[in-house]
C-alpha atoms as a PDB file:
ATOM      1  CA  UNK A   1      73.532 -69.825 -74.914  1.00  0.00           C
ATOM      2  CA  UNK A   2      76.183 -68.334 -72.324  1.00  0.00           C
ATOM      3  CA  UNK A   3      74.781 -68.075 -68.747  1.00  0.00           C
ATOM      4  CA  UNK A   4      74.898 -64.449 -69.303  1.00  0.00           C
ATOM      5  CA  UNK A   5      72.488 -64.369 -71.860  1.00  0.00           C
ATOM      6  CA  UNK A   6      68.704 -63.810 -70.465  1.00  0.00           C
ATOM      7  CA  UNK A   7      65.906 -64.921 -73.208  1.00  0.00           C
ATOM      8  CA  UNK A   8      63.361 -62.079 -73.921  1.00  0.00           C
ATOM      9  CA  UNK A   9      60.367 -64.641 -73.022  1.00  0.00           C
ATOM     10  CA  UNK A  10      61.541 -67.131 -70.967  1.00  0.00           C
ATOM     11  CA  UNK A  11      58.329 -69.077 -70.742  1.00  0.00           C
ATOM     12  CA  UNK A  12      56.686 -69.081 -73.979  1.00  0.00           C
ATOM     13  CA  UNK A  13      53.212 -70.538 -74.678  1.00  0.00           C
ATOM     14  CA  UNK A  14      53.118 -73.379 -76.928  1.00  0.00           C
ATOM     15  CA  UNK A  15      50.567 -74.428 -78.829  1.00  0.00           C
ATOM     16  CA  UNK A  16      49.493 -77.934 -80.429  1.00  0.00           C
ATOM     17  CA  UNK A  17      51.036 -78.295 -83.964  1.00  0.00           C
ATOM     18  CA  UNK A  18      48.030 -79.007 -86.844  1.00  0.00           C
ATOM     19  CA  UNK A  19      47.590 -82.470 -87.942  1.00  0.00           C
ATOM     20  CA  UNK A  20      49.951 -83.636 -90.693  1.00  0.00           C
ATOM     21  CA  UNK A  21      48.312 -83.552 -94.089  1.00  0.00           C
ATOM     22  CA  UNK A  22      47.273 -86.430 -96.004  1.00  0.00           C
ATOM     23  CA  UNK A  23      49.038 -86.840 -98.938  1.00  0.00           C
ATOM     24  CA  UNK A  24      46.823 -88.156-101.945  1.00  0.00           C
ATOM     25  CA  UNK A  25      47.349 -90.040-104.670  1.00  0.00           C
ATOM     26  CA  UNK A  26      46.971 -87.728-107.645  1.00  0.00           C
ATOM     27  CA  UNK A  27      49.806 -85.313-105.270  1.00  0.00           C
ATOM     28  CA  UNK A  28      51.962 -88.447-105.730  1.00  0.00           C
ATOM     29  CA  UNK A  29      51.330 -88.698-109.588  1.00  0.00           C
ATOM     30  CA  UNK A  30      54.494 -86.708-111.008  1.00  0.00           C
ATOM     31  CA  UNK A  31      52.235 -86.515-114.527  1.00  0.00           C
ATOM     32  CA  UNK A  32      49.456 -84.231-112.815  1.00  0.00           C
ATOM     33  CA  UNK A  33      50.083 -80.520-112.673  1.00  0.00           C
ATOM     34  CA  UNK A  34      48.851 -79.113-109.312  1.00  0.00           C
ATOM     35  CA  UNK A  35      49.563 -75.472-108.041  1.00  0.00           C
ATOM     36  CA  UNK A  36      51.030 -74.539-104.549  1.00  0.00           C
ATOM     37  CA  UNK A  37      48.406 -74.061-101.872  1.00  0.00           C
ATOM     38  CA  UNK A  38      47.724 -72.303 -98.444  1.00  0.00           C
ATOM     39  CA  UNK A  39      48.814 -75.636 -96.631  1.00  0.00           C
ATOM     40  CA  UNK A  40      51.528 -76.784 -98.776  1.00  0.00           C
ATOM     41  CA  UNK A  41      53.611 -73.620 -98.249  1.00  0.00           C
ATOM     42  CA  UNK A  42      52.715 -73.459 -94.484  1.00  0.00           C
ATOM     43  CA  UNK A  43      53.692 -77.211 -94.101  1.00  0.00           C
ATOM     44  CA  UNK A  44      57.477 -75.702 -95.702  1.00  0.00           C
ATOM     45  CA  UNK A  45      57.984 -73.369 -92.718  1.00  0.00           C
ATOM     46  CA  UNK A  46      55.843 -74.991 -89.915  1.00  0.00           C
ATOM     47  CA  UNK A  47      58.624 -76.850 -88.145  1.00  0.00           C
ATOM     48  CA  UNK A  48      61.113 -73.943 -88.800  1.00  0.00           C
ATOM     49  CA  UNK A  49      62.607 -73.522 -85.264  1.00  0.00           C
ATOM     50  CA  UNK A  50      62.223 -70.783 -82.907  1.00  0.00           C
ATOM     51  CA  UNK A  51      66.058 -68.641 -82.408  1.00  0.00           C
ATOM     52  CA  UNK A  52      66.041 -68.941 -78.601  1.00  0.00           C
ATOM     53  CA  UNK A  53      63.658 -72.155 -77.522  1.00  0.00           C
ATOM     54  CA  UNK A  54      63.453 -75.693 -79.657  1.00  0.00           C
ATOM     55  CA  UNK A  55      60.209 -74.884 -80.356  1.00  0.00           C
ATOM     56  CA  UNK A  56      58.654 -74.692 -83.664  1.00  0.00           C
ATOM     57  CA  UNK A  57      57.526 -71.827 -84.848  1.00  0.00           C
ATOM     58  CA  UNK A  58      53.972 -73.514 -85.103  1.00  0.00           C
ATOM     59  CA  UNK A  59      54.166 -74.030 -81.815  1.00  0.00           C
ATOM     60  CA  UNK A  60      54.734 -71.200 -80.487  1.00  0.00           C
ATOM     61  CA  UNK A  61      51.762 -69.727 -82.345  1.00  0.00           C
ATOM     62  CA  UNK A  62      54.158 -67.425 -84.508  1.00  0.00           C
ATOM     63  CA  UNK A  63      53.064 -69.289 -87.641  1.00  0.00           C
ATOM     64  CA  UNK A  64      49.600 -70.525 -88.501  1.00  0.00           C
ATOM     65  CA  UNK A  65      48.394 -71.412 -91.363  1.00  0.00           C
ATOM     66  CA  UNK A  66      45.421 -68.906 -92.336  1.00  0.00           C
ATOM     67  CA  UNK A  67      48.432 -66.225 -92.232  1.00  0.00           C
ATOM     68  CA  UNK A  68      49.692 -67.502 -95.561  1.00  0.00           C
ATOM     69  CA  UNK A  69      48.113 -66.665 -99.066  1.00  0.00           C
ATOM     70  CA  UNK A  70      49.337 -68.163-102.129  1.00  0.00           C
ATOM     71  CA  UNK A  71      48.392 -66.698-105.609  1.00  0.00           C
ATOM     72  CA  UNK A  72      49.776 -68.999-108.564  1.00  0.00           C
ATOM     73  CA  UNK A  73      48.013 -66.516-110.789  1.00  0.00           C
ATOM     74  CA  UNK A  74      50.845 -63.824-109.977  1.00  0.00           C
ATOM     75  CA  UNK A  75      52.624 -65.775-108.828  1.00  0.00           C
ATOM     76  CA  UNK A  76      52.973 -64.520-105.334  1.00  0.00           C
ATOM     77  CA  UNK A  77      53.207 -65.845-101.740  1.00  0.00           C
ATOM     78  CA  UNK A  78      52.989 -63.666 -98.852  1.00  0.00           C
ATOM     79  CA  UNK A  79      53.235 -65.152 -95.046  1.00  0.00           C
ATOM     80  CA  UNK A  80      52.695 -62.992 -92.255  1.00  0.00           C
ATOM     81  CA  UNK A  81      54.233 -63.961 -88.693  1.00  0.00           C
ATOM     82  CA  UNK A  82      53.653 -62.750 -85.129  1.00  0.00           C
ATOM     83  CA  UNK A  83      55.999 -62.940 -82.479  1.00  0.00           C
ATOM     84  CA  UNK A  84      55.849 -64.165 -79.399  1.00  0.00           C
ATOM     85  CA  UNK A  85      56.550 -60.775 -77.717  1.00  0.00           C
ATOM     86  CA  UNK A  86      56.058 -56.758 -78.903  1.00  0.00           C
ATOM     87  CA  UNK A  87      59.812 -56.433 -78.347  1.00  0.00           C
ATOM     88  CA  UNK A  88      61.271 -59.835 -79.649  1.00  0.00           C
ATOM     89  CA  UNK A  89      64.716 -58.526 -80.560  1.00  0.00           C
ATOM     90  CA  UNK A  90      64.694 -61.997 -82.882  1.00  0.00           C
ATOM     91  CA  UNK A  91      61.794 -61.301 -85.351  1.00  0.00           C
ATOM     92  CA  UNK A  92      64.080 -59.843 -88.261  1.00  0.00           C
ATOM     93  CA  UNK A  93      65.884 -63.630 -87.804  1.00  0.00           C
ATOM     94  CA  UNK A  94      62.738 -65.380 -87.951  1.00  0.00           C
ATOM     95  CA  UNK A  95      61.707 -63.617 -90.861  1.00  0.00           C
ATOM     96  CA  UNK A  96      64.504 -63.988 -92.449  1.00  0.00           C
ATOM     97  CA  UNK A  97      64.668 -67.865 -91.365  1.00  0.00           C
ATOM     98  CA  UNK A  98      60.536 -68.271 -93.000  1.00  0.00           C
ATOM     99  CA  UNK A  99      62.042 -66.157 -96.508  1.00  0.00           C
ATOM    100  CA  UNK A 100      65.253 -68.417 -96.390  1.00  0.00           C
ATOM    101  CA  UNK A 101      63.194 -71.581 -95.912  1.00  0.00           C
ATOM    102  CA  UNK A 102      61.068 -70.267 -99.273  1.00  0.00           C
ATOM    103  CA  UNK A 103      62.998 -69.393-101.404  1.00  0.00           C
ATOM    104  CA  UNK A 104      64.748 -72.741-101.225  1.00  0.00           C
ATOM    105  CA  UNK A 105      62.180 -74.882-101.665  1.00  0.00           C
ATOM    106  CA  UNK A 106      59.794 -73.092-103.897  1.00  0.00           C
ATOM    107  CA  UNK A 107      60.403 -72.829-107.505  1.00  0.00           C
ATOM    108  CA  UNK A 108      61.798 -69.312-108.964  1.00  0.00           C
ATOM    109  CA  UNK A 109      59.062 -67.833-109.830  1.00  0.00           C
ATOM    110  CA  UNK A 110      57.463 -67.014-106.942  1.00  0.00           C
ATOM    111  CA  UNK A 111      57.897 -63.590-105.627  1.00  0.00           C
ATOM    112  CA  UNK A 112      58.120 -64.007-101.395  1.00  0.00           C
ATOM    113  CA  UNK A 113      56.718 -61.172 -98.781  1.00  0.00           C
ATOM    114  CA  UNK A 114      57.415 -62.143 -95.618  1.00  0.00           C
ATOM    115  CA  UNK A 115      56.039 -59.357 -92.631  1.00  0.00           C
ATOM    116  CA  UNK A 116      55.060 -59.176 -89.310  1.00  0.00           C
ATOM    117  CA  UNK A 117      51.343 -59.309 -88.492  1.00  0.00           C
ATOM    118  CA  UNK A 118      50.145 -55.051 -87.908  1.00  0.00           C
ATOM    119  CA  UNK A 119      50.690 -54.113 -84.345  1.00  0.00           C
ATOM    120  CA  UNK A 120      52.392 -56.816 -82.413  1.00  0.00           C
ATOM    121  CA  UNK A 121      55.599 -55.871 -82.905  1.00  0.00           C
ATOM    122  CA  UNK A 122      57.629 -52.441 -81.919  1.00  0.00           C
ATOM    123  CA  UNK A 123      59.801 -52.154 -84.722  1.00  0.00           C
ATOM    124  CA  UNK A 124      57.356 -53.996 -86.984  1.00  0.00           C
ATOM    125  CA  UNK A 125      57.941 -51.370 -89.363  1.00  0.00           C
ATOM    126  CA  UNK A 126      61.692 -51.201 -89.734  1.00  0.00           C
ATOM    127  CA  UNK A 127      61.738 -55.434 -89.225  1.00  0.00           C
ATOM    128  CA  UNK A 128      59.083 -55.258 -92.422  1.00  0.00           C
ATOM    129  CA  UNK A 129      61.697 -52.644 -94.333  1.00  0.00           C
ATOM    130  CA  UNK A 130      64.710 -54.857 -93.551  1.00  0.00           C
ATOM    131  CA  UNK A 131      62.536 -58.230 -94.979  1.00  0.00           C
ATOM    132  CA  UNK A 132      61.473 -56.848 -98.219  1.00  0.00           C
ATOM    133  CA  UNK A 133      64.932 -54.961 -99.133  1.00  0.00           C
ATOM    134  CA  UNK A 134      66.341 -57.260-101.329  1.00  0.00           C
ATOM    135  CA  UNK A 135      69.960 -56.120-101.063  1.00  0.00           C
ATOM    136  CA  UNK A 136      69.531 -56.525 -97.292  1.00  0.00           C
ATOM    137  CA  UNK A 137      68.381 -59.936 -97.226  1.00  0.00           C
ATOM    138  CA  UNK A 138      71.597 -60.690 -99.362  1.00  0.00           C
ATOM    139  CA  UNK A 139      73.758 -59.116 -97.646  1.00  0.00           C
ATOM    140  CA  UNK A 140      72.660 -60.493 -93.717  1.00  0.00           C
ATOM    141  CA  UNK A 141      73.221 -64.157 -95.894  1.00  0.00           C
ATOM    142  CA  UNK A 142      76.595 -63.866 -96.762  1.00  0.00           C
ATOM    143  CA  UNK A 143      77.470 -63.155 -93.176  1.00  0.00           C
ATOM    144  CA  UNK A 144      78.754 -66.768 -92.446  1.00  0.00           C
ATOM    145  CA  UNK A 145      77.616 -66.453 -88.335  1.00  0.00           C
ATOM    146  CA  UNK A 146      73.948 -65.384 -89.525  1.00  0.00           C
ATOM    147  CA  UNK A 147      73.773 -67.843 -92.541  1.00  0.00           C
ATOM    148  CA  UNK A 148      75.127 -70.436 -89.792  1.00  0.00           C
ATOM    149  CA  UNK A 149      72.197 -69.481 -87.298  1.00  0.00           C
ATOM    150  CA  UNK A 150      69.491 -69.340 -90.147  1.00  0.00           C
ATOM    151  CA  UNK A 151      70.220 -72.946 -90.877  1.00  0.00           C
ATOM    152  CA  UNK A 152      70.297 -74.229 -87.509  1.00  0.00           C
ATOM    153  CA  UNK A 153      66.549 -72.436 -87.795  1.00  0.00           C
ATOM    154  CA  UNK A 154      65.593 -74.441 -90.898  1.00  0.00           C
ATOM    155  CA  UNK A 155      67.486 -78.021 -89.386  1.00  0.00           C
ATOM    156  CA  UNK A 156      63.987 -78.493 -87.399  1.00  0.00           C
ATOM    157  CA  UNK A 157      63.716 -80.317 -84.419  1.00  0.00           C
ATOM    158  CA  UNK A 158      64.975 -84.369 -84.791  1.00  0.00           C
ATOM    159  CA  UNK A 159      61.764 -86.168 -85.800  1.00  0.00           C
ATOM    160  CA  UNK A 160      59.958 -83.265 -87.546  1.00  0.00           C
END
């Protein structure tokens, strides 16, 4: 960042980060068919990092876990995110970061809806718009500057 640049919310609050999950044994056991769940998914995009601090987004209370709802049934997964401020001019990046991050690491089949929790946002409605438009999404990734700053998102912080 250029010392021109002035962050939107220079002092953020952070929050503790959940316990890690236990893994078990039968999760271990390649031969035993288990189905994605609430914490699974959010344990995907927990350390994603934050655009303008090296925060995660966990930690700055953008994610949490009880915003994600995973239905194997139709096969669906839907995340909602809040940012840290009503005007965060970054929120299309971070949801586009969390989709990224998904559709990467989960199989296929699942269809992704990423959107930003009703009435903390602005633009929440034209950031929502620009999330679900497919052709969008495809589009802002084959601009090599965004794709660059997407994957600096999903790198996580050293040691997460």
């Amino acid at each position: 960042m250029s010392g021109q640049e002035r962050l939107e919310n220079a002092n953020p609050n952070v929050f503790a980060k959940s316990a890690e999950r236990a893994v078990t044994e039968e999760e271990e056991d390649d031969d035993v068919v288990d189905e994605f769940d609430q914490r699974e998914v959010f344990d995907l995009i927990r350390n994603i990092i934050d655009p303008e601090h090296p925060l995660s987004l966990e930690e700055l209370n953008v994610l949490q876990e009880s915003h994600v709802e995973v239905d194997n049934k139709t096969n669906s997964i839907r995340v909602i995110f809040t940012p840290t401020i009503p005007h965060c001019s970054m929120a299309t990046l971070i949801g586009l970061s969390i989709r990224v991050k998904l559709l990467r690491a989960l199989p296929p089949r699942f269809k992704v809806d990423i959107s930003i929790e009703p009435g903390t946002h602005a633009s929440e409605h034209a950031v929502n718009k620009q999330l679900g438009d497919k052709e969008r999404v495809a589009a802002a990734l084959e601009n090599s500057s965004l794709q660059s700053v997407v994957n600096q998102c999903l790198a996580g912080k050293p040691g997460t």
